[in-house]
Every structure is written in structure tokens, then in C-alpha cells.
Protein backbone atom coordinates (compact mmCIF):
# COMPACT_ATOMS: atom_id res chain seq x y z
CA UNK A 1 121.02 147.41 77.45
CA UNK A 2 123.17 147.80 80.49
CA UNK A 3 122.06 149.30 83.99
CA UNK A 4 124.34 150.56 86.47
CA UNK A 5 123.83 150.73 90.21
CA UNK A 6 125.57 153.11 92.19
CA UNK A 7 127.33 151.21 95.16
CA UNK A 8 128.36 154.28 97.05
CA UNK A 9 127.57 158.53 97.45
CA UNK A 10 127.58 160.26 94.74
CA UNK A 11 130.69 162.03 96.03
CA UNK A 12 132.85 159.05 95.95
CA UNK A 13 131.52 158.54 92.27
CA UNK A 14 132.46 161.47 91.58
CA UNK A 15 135.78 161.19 92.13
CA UNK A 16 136.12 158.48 89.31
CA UNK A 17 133.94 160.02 86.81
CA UNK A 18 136.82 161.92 84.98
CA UNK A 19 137.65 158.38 84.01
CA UNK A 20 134.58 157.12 83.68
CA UNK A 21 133.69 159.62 81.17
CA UNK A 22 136.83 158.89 79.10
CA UNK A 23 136.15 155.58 78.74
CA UNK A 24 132.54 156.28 77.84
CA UNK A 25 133.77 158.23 75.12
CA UNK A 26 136.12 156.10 73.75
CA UNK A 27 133.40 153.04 73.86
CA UNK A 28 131.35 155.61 71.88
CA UNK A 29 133.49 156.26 69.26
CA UNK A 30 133.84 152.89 68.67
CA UNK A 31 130.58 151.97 68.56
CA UNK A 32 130.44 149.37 71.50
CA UNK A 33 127.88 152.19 73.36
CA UNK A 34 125.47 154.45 71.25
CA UNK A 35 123.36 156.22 74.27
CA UNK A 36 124.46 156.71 77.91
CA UNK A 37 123.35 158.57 80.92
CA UNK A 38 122.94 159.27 84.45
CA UNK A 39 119.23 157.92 85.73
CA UNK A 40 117.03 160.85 86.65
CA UNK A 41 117.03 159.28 90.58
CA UNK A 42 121.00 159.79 90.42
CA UNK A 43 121.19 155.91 91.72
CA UNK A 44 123.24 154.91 88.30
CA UNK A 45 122.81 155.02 84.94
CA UNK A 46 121.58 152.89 81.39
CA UNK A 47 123.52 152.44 78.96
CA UNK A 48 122.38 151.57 75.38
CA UNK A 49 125.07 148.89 73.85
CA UNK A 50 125.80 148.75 70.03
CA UNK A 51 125.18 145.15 68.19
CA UNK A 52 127.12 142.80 70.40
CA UNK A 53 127.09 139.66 72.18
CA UNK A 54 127.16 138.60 75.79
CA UNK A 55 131.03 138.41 75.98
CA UNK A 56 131.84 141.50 74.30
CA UNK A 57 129.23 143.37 77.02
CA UNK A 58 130.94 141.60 79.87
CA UNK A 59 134.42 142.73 78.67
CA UNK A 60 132.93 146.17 77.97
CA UNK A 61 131.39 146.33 81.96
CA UNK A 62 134.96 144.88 83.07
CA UNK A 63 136.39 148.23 81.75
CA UNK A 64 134.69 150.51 82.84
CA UNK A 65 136.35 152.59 85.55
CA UNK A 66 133.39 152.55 87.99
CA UNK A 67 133.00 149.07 87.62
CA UNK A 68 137.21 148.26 88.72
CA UNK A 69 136.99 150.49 91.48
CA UNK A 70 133.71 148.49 92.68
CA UNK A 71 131.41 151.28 92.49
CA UNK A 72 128.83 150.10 90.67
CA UNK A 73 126.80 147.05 90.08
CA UNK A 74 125.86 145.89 86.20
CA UNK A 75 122.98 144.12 85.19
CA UNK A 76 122.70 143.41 81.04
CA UNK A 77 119.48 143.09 79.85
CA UNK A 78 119.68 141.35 76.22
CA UNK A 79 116.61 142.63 74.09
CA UNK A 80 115.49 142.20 70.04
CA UNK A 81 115.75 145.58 68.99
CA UNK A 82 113.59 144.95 66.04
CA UNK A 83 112.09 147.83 65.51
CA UNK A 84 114.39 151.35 65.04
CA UNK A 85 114.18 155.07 64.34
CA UNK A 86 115.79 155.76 60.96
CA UNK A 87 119.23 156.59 60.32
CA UNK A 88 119.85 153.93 63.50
């Protein structure tokens, strides 16, 4: 699981989230991200990360648009999902 901080106003995230949101889809579709969303406080988001390891996250926060224009701040919390819904 990934958190996102916001670093600045919403406006100035705003201006990047056209990208942001293409890049979220595209990390989607390939599987790397299989639930994301804006926190209900509007001070970042969580983002639920498919099966992979520490590098692959790390590569996949490098990416992301918000994170290159040093708008947000990551932290990865690693977690045994052990127990799932079916179909997941």
C-alpha cells in the first residue's frame, strides 16, 4: 500500500493531475495498481499496489507525475495480504 502526501494547494495539484491520472490508468491496466483514490481530507491519496516487491513500488512512485514535479511525498507500507475478497 502506498500513501501520498500532498506537498502543496490543491490548485497547484491540480494542474498536474491530467497526467497524473494517465499514468494511474496506465499502472492500472497493467496491474502494478488495483485501487486508487483521493483521501476524504483532500491531503493525498492511497493507493492499493498489485503483487510486487520493494523495487518495482519505488520505480512505480518514481513515475508518477506528482511525484517528478515534487508534489507529493510517498510512504510504502508493505503488508501480508493474506486474507482476500473473492474474484481478487
Amino acid at each position: 500500500m502506498l500513501t501520498s502526501s500532498y506537498l502543496q494547494p490543491l490548485d497547484v495539484i491540480e494542474q498536474t493531475r491530467p497526467a497524473h491520472i494517465a499514468w494511474l490508468k496506465d499502472e492500472v491496466q497493467a496491474g502494478r495498481i488495483v485501487l486508487a483514490g483521493r483521501q476524504e481530507s483532500q491531503n493525498g491519496a492511497v493507493l492499493i499496489a498489485g503483487d510486487i516487491g520493494v523495487e518495482q513500488a519505488e520505480k512505480l512512485i518514481a513515475a508518477d507525475p506528482y511525484q517528478r514535479a515534487g508534489l507529493v511525498r510517498y510512504e510504502r507500507l508493505g503488508f501480508n495480504g493474506a486474507f482476500r475478497a473473492p474474484g481478487l
